[in-house]
Protein backbone atom coordinates (compact mmCIF):
# COMPACT_ATOMS: atom_id res chain seq x y z
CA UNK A 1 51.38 0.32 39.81
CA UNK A 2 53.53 1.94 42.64
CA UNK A 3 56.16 -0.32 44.79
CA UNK A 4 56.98 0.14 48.39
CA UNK A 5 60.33 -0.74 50.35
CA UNK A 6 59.09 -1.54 53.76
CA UNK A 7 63.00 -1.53 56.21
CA UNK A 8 63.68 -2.47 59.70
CA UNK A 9 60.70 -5.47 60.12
CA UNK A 10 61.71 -7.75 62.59
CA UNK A 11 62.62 -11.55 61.44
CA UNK A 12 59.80 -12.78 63.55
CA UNK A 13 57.16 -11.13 61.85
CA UNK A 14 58.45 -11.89 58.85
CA UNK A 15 58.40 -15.99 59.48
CA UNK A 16 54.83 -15.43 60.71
CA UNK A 17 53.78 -13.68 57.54
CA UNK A 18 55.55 -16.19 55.56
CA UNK A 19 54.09 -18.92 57.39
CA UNK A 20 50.47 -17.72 56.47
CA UNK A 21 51.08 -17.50 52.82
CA UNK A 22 52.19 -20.87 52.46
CA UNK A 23 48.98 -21.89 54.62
CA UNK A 24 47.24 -19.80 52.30
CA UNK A 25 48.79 -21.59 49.03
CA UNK A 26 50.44 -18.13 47.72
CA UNK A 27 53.75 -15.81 48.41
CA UNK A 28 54.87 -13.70 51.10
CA UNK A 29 54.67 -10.91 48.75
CA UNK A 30 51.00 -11.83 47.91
CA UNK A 31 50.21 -12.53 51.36
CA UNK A 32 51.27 -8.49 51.87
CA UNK A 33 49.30 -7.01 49.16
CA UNK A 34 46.68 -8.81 50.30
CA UNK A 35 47.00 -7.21 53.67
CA UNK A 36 47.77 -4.10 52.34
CA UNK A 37 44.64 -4.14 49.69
CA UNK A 38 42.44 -5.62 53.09
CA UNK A 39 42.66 -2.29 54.75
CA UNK A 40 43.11 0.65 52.56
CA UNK A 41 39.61 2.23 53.38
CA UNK A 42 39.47 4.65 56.15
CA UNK A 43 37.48 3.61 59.06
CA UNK A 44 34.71 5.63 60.29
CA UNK A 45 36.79 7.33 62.90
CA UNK A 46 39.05 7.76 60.47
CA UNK A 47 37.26 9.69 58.23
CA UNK A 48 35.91 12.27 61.36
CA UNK A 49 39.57 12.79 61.60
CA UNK A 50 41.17 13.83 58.79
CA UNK A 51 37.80 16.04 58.13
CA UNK A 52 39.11 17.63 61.82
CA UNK A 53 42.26 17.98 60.56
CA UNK A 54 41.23 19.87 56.81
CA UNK A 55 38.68 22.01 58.96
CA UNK A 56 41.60 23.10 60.94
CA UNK A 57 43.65 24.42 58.52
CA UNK A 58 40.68 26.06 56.71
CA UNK A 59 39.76 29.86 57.79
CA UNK A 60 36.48 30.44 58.71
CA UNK A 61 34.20 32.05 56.41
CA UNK A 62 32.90 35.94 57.24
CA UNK A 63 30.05 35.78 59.24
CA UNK A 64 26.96 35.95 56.69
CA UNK A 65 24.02 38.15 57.78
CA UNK A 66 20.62 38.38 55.98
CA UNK A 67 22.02 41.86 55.20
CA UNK A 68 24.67 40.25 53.02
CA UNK A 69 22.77 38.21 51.23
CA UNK A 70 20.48 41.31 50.44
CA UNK A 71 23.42 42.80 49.53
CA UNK A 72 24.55 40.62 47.30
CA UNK A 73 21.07 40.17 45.61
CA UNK A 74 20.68 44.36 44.51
């Protein structure tokens, strides 16, 4: 499993995650992953996106005429 160093979070957000994982009965570090694990999936909007961003970096194929397909067929 990877690790991430997470720098420069403010002290208060730290005391208010810290206060939820002892109201949750487990440590600030679980109380992260679980956050973390919570929303890893891309959202729909997401996902239209990044499929915007990979069709713009993709050329667009050659036109393809019924004459190219014939073409390719003899």
């Amino acid at each position: 499993m990877g690790q991430v160093l997470v720098r420069s979070i403010e002290d208060d957000t730290i005391e208010s995650y810290r206060i939820k994982a002892k109201l949750n009965g487990h440590s600030l570090e679980q109380e992260l992953r679980n956050l973390i694990e919570a929303n890893k999936t891309l959202t729909p909007e997401q996902r239209v996106q990044l499929s915007r961003q990979l069709r713009a970096r993709t050329k667009p194929s050659p036109a393809l005429t019924m004459d190219k397909i014939r073409e390719g067929l003899e």
